[in-house]
N, C-alpha and C. Protein backbone atom coordinates (compact mmCIF):
# COMPACT_ATOMS: atom_id res chain seq x y z
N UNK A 1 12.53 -14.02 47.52
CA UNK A 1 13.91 -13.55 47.58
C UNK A 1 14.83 -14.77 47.69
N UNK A 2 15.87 -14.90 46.70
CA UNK A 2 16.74 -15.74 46.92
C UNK A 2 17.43 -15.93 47.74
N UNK A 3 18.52 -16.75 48.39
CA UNK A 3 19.60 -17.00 49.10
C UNK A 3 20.50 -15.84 49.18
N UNK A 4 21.09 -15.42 47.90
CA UNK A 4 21.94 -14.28 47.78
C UNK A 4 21.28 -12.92 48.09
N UNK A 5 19.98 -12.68 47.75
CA UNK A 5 19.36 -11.45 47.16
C UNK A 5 19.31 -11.44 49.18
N UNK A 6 19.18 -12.36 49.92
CA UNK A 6 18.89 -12.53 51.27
C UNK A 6 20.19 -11.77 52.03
N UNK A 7 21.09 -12.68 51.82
CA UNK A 7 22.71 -12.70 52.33
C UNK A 7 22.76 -11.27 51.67
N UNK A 8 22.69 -10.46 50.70
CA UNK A 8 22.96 -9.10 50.44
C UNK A 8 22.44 -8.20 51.39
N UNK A 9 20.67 -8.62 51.31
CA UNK A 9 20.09 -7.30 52.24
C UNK A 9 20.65 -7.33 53.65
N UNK A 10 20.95 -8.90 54.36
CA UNK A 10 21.35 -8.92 55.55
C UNK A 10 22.92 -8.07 55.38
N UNK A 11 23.54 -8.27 55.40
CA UNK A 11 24.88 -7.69 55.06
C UNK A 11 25.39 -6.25 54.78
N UNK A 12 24.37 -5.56 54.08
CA UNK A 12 24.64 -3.99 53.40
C UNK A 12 24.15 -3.37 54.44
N UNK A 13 24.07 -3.91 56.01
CA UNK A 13 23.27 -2.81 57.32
C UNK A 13 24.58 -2.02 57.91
N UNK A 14 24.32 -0.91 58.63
CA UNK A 14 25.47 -0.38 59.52
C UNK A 14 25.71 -1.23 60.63
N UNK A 15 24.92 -2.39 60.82
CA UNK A 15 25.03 -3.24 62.01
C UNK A 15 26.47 -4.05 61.36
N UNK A 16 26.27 -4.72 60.02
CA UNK A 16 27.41 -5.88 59.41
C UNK A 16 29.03 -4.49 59.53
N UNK A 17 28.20 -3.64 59.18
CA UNK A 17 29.78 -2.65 59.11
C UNK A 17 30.33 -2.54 60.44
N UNK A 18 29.49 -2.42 60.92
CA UNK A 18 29.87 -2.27 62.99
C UNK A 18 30.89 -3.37 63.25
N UNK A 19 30.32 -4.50 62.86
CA UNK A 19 31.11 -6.09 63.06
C UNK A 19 32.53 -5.78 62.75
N UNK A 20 32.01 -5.70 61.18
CA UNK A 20 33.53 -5.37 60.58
C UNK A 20 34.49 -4.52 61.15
N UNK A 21 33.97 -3.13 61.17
CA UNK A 21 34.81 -2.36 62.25
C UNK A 21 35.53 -2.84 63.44
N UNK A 22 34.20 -2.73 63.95
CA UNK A 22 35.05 -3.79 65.36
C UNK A 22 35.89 -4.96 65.54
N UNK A 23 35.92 -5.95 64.59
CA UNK A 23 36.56 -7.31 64.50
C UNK A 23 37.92 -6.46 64.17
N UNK A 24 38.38 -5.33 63.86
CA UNK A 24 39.89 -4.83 63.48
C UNK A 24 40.19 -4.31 64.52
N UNK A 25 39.72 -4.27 65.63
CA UNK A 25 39.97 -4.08 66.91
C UNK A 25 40.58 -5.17 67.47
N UNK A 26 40.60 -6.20 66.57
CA UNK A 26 40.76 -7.41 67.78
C UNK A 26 42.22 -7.76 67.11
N UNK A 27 42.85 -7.47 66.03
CA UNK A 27 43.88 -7.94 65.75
C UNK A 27 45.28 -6.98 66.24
N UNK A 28 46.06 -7.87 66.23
CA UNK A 28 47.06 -7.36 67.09
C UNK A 28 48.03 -6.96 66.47
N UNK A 29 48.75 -5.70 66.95
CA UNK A 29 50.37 -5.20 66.37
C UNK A 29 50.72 -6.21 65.17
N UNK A 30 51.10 -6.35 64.39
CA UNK A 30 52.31 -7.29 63.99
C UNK A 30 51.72 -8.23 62.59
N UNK A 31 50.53 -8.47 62.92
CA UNK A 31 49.56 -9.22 62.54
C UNK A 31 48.65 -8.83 61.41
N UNK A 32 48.52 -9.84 60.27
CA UNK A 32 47.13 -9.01 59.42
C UNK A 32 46.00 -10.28 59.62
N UNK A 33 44.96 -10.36 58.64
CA UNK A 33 44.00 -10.76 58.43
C UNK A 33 43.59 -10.39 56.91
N UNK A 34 43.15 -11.53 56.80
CA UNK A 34 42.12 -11.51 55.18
C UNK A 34 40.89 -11.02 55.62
N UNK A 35 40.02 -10.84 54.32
CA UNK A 35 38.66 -10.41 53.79
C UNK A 35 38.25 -11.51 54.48
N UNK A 36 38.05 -12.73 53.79
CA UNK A 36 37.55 -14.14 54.27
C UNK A 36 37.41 -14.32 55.70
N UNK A 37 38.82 -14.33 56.20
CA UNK A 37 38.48 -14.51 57.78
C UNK A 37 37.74 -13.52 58.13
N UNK A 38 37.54 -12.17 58.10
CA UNK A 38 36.89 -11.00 58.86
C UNK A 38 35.17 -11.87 58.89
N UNK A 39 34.90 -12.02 57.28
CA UNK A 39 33.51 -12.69 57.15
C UNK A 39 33.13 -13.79 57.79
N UNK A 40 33.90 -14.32 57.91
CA UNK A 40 33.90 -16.19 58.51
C UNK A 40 33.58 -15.44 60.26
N UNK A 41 34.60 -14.91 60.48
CA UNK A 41 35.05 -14.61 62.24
C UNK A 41 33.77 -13.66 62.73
N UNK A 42 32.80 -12.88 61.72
CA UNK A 42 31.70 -12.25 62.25
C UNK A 42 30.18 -13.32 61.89
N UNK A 43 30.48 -14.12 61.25
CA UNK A 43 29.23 -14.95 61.19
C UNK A 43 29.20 -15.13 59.47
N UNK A 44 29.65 -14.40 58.91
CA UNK A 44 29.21 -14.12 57.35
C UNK A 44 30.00 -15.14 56.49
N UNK A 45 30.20 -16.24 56.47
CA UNK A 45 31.03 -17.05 56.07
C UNK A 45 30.81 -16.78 54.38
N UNK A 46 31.83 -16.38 53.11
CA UNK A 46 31.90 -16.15 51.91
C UNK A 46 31.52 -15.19 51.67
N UNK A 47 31.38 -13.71 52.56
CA UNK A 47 30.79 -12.41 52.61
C UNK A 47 32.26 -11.33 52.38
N UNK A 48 33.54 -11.98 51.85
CA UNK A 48 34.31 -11.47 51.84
C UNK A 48 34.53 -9.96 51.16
N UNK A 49 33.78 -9.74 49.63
CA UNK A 49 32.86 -8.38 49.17
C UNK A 49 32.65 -7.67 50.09
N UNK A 50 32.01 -7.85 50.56
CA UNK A 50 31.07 -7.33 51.75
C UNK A 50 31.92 -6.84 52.73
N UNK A 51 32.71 -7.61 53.20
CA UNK A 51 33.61 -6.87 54.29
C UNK A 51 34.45 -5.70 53.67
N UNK A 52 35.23 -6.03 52.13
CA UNK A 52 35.60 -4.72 51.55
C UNK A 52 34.57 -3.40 51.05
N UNK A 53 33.32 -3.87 51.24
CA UNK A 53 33.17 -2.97 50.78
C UNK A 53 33.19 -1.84 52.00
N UNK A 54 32.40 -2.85 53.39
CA UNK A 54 32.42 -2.45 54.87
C UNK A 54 33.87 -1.46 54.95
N UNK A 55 34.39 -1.83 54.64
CA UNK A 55 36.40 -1.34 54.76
C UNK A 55 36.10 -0.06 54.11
N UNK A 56 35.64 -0.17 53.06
CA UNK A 56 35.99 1.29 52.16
C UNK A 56 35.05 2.35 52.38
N UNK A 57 34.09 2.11 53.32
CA UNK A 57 33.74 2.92 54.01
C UNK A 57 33.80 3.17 55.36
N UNK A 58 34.88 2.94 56.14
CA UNK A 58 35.87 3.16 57.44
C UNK A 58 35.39 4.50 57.09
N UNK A 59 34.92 4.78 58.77
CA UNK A 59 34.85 6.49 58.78
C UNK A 59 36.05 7.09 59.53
N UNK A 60 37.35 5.96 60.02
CA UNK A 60 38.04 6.53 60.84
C UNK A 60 39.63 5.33 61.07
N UNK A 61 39.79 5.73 60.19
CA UNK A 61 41.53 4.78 59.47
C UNK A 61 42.65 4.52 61.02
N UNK A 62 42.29 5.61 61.40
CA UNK A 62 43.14 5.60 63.07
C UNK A 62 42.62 4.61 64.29
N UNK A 63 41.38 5.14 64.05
CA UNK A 63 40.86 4.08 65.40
C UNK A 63 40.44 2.96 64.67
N UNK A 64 40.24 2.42 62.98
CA UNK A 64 39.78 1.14 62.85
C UNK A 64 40.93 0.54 61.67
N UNK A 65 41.88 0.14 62.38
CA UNK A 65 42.78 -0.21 61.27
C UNK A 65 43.05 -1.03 60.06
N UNK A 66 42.05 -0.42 59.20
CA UNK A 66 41.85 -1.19 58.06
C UNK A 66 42.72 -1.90 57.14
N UNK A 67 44.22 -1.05 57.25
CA UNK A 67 45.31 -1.74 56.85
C UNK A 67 45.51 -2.98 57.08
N UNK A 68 45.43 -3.45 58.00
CA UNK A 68 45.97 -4.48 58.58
C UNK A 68 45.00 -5.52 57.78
N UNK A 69 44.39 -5.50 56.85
CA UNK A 69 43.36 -6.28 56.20
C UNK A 69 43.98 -6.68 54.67
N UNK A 70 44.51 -7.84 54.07
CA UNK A 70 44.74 -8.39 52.65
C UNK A 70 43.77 -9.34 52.10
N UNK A 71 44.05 -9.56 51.05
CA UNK A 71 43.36 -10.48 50.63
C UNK A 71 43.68 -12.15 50.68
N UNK A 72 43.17 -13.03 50.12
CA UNK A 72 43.71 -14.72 50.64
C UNK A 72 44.60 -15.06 49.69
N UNK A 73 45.66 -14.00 49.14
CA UNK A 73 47.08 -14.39 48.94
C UNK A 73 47.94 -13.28 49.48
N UNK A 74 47.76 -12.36 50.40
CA UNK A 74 48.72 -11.85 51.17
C UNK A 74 48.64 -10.20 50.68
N UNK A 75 48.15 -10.02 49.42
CA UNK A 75 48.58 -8.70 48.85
C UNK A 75 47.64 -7.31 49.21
N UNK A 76 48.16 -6.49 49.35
CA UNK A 76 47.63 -5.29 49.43
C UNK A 76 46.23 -5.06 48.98
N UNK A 77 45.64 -4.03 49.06
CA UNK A 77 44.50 -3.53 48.58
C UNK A 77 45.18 -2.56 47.76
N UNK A 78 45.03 -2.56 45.97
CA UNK A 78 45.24 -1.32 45.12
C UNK A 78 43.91 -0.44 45.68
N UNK A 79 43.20 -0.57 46.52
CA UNK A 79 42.20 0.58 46.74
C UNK A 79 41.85 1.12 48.48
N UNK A 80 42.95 1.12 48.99
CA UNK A 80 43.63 1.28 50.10
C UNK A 80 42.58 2.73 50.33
N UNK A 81 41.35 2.53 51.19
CA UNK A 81 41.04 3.90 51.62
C UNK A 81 41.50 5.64 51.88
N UNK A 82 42.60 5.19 52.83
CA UNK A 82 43.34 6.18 52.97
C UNK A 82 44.92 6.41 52.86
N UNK A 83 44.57 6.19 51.42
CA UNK A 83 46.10 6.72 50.85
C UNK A 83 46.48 5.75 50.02
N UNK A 84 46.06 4.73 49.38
CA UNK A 84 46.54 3.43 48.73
C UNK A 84 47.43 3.15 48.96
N UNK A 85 48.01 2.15 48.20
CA UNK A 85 48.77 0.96 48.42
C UNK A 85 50.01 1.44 48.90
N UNK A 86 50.55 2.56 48.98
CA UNK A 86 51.69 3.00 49.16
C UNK A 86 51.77 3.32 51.01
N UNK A 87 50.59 3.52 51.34
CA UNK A 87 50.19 4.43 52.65
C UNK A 87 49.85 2.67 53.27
N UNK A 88 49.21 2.00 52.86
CA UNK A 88 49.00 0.71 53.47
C UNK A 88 50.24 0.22 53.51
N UNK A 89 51.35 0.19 52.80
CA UNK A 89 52.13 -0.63 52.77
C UNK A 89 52.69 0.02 54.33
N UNK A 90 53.59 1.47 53.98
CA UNK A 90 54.35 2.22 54.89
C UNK A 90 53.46 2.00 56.22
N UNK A 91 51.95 1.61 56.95
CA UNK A 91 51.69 1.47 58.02
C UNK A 91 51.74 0.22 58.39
N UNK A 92 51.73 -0.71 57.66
CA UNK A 92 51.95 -2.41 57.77
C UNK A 92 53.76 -2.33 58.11
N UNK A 93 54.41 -1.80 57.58
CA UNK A 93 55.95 -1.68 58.10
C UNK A 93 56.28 -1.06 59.26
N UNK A 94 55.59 0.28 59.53
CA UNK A 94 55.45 0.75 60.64
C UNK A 94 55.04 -0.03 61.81
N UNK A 95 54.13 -1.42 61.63
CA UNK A 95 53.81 -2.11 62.56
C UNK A 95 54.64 -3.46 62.75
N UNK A 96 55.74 -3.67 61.73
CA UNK A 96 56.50 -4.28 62.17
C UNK A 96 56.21 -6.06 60.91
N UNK A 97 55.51 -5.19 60.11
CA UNK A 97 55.47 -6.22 58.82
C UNK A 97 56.14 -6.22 57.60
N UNK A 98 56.93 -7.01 57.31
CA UNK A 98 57.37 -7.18 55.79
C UNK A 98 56.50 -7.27 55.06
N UNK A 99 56.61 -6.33 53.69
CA UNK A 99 56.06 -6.19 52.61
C UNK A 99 56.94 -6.63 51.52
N UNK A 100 56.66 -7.12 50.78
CA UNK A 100 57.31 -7.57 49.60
C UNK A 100 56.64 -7.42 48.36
N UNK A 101 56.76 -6.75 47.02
CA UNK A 101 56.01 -6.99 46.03
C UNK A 101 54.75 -7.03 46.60
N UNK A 102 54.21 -5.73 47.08
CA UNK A 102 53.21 -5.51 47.20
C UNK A 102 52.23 -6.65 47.92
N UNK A 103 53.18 -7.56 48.81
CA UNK A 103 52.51 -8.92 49.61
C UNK A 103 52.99 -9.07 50.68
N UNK A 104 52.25 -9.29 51.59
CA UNK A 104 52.62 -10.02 52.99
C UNK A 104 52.94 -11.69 53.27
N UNK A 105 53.80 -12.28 53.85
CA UNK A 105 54.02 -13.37 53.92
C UNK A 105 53.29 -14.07 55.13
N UNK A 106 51.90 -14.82 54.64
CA UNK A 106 50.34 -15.05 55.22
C UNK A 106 50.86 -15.81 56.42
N UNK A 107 52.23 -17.09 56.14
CA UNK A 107 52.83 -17.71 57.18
C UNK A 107 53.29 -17.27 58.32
N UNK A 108 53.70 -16.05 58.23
CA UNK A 108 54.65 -15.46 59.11
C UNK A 108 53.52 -14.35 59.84
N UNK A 109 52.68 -13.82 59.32
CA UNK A 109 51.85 -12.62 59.58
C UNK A 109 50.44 -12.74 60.27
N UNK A 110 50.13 -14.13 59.68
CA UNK A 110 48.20 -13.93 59.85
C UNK A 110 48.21 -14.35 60.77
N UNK A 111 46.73 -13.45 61.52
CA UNK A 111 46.39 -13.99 62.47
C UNK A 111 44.99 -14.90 62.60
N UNK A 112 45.16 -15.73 63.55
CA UNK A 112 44.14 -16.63 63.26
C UNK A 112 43.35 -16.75 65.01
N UNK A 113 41.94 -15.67 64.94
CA UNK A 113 41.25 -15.56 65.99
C UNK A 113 40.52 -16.48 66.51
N UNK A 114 40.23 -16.39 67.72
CA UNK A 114 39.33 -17.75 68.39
C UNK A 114 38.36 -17.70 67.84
N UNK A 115 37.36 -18.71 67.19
CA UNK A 115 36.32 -18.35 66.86
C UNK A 115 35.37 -19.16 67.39
């Protein structure tokens, strides 16, 4: 088994989704986070896939706030679990974030966890 074929099987468990889940617990009001960091900040450094895919199967949008998650230029998810891009945007504003053209401004927004 290769490197990747490795890093896949480790990764596709309900344990890596747990991480993921939980690491959106840790970010705060106001604040987003990338794909990248979620992977980096649970151990999975370049597992960024992986964390979306972890995302798009959120069993629970309320208690794990997946919104609060862009990609590493600021923009939305066109595949926004619950409710797309329109429903991500309106709860990222609701929390007190500018949206612009479908982007967050990474300077002003991201958060950057102890790691």
């Amino acid at each position: 088994m290769d490197g990747e074929e490795f890093l896949h099987d480790k990764i596709s468990n309900r344990a890596f989704q747990n991480q993921v889940l939980n690491f959106l617990l840790t970010i705060p009001k106001g604040k987003v986070v990338t794909y990248g960091q979620i992977a980096e900040a649970i151990g999975y450094p370049g597992a960024a896939r992986a964390v979306g895919n972890a995302l798009h199967k959120n069993p629970d949008g309320e208690k794990y706030p997946c919104y609060k998650v862009v990609n590493s230029k600021g923009e939305l998810s066109g595949r926004f679990a619950f409710g797309g891009i329109v429903v991500q945007q309106e709860r990222l504003e609701a929390d007190g974030i500018k949206v612009c053209d479908n982007r967050v401004n990474l300077d002003k927004y991201q958060f950057y966890p102890n790691l």
